[in-house]
C-alpha atoms as a PDB file:
ATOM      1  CA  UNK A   1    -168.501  84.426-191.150  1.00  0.00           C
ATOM      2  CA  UNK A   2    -165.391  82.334-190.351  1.00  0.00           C
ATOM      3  CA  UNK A   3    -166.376  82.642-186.532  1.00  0.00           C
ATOM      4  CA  UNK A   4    -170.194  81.162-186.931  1.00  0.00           C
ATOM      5  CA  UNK A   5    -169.401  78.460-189.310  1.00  0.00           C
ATOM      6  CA  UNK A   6    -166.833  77.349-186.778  1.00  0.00           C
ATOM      7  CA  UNK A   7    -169.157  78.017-184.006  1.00  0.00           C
ATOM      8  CA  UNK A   8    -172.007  76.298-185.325  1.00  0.00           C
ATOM      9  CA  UNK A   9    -169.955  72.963-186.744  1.00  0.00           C
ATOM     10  CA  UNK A  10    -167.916  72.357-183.675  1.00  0.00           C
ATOM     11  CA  UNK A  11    -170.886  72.807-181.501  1.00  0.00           C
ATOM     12  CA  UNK A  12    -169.128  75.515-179.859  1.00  0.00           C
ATOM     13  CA  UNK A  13    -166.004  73.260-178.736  1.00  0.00           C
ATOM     14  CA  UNK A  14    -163.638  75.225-180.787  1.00  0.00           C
ATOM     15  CA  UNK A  15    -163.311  79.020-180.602  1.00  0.00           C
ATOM     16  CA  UNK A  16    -161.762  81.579-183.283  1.00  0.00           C
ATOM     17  CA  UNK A  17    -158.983  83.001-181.093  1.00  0.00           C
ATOM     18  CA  UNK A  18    -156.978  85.547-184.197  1.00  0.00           C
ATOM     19  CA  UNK A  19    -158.274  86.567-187.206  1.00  0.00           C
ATOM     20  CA  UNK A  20    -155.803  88.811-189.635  1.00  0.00           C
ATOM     21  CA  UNK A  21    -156.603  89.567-193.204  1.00  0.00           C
ATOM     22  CA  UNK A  22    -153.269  88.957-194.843  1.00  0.00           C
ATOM     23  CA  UNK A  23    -154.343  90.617-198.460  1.00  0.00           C
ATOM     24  CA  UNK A  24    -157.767  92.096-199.923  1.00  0.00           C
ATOM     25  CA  UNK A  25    -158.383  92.236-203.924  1.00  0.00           C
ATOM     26  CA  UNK A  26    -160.915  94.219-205.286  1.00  0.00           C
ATOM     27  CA  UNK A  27    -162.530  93.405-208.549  1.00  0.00           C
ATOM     28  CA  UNK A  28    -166.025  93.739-209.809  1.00  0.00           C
ATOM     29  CA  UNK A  29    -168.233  91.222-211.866  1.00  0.00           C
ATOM     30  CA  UNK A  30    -170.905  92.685-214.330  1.00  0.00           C
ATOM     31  CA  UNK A  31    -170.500  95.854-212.296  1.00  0.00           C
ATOM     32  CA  UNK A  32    -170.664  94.194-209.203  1.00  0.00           C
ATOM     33  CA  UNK A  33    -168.121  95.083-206.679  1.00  0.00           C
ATOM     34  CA  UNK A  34    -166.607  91.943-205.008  1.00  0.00           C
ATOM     35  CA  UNK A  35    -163.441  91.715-202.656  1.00  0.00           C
ATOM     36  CA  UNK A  36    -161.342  88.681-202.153  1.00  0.00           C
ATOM     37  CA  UNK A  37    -159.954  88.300-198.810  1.00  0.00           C
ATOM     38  CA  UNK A  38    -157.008  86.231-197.591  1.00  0.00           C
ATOM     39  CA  UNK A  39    -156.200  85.547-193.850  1.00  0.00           C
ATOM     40  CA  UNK A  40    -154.347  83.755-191.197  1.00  0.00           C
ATOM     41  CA  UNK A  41    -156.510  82.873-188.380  1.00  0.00           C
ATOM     42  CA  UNK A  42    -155.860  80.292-185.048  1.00  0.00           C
ATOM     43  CA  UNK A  43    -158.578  78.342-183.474  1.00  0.00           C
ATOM     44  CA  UNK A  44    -158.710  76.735-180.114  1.00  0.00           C
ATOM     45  CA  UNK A  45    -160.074  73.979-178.922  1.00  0.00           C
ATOM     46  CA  UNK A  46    -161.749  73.615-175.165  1.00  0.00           C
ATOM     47  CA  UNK A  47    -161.403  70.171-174.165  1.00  0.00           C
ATOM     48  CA  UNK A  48    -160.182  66.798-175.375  1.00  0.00           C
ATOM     49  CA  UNK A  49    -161.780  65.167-178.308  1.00  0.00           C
ATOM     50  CA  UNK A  50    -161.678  64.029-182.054  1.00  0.00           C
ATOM     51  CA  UNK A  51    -162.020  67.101-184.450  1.00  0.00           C
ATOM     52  CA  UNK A  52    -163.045  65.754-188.383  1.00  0.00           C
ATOM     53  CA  UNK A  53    -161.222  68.484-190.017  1.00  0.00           C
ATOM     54  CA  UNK A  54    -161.725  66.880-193.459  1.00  0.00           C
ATOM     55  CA  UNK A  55    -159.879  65.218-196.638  1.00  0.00           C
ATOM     56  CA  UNK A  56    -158.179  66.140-199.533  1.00  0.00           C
ATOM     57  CA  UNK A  57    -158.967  69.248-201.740  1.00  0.00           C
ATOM     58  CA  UNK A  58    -162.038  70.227-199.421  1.00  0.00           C
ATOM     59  CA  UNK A  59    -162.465  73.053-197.214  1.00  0.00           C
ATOM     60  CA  UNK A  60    -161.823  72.276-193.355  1.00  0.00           C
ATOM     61  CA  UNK A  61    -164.158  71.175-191.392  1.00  0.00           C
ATOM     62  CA  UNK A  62    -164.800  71.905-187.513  1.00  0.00           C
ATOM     63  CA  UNK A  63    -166.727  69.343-186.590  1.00  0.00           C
ATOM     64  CA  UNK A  64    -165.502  68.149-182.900  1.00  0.00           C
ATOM     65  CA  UNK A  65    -166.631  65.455-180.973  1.00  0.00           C
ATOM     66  CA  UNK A  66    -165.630  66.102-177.213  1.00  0.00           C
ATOM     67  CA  UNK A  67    -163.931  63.577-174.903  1.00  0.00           C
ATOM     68  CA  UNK A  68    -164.081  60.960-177.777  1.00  0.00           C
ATOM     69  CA  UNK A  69    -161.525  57.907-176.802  1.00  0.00           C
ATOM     70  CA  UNK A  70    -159.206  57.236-179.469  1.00  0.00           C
ATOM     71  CA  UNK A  71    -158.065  53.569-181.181  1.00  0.00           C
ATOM     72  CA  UNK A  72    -154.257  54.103-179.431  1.00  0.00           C
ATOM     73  CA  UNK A  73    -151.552  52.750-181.700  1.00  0.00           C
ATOM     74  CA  UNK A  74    -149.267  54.277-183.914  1.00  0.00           C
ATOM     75  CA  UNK A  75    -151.446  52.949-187.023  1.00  0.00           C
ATOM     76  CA  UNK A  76    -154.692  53.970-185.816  1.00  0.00           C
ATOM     77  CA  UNK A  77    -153.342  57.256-185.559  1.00  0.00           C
ATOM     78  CA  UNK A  78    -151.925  57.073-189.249  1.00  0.00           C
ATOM     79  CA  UNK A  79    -155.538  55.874-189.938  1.00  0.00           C
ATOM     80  CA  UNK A  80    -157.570  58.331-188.321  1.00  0.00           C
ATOM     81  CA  UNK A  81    -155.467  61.075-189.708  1.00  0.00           C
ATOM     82  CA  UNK A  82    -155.750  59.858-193.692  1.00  0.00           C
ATOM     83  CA  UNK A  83    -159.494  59.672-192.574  1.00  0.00           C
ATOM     84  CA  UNK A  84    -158.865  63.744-191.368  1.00  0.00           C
ATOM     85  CA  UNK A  85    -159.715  63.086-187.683  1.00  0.00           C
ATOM     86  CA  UNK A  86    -157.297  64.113-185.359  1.00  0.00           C
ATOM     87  CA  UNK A  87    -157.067  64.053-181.441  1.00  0.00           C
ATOM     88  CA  UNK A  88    -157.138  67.457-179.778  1.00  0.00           C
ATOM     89  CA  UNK A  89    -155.730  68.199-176.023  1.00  0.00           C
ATOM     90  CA  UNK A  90    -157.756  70.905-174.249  1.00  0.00           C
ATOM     91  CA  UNK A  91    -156.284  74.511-174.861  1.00  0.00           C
ATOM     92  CA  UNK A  92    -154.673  73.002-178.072  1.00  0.00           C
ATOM     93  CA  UNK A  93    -154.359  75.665-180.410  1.00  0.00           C
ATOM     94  CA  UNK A  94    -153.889  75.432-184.841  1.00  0.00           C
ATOM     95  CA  UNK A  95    -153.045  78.021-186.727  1.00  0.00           C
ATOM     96  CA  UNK A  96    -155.095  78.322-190.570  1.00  0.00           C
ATOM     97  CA  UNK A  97    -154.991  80.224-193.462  1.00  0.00           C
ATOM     98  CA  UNK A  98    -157.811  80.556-195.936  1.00  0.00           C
ATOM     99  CA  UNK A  99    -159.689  83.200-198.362  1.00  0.00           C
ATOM    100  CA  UNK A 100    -163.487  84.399-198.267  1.00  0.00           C
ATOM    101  CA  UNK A 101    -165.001  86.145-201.611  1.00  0.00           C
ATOM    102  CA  UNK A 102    -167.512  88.935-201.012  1.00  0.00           C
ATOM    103  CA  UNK A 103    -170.357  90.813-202.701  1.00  0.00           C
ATOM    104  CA  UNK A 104    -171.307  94.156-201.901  1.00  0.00           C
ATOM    105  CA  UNK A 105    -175.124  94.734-202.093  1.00  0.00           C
ATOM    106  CA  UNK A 106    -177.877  96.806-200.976  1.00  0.00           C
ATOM    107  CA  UNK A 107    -177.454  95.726-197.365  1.00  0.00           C
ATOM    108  CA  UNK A 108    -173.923  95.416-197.153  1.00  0.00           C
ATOM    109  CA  UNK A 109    -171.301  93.012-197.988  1.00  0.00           C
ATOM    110  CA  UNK A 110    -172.131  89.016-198.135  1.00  0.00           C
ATOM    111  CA  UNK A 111    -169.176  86.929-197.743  1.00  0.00           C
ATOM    112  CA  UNK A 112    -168.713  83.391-198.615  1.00  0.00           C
ATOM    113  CA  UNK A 113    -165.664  81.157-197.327  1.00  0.00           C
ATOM    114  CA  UNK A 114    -164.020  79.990-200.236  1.00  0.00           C
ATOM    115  CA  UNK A 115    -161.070  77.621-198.770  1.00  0.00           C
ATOM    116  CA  UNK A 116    -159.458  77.393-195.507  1.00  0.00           C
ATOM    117  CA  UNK A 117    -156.183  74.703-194.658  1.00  0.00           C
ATOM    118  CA  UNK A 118    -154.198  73.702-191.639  1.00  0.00           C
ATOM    119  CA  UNK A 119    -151.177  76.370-191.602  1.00  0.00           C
ATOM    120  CA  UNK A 120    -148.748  74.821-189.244  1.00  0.00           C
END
């Protein structure tokens, strides 16, 4: 899950390089069994660009735009970075943790990511 919504956002310009589960709660709803799932997970990016990772309380975002030019300039950076755009070297690597919900059904658990941060 994790994997393909990075995949798909970043256009395939980042990659999922670890993925550990850190803790798993079981619980059910109206006889439901769900599973919460934390994890630690590190992503890598394959060449230079601008990666929108997102603002605030949202989840983060892999949206990557390769070989973008940055404004240079201590306050454009400060800028871009409120804004939750950050310049990315090629190879650069970021750690994040996060937790995905899932719902066990007739075909197998469906999992939903529920929040994900910058862990560094």
């Amino acid at each position: 899950m994790l994997q393909q919504q990075i995949t798909s956002q970043s256009q395939g310009h980042i990659k999922l390089v670890s993925f550990r589960k850190t803790a798993l709660q079981e619980f059910q709803v109206h006889g439901v069994p769900g599973r919460r799932i934390s994890y630690a997970a590190e992503v890598e990016f394959d060449q230079r660009g601008l990666w929108s990772r997102g603002v605030g309380n949202k989840s983060l975002g892999f949206e990557f735009s390769p070989n973008l030019i940055p404004a240079t300039g201590d306050i454009a950076g400060m800028m871009k970075d409120l804004q939750g755009e950050r310049q990315m070297c090629e190879g650069e690597r970021v750690r994040i943790a996060g937790m995905m919900t899932g719902t066990k059904s007739e075909s197998g658990w469906k999992y939903e990511l529920n929040e994900n941060r910058i862990s560094d």
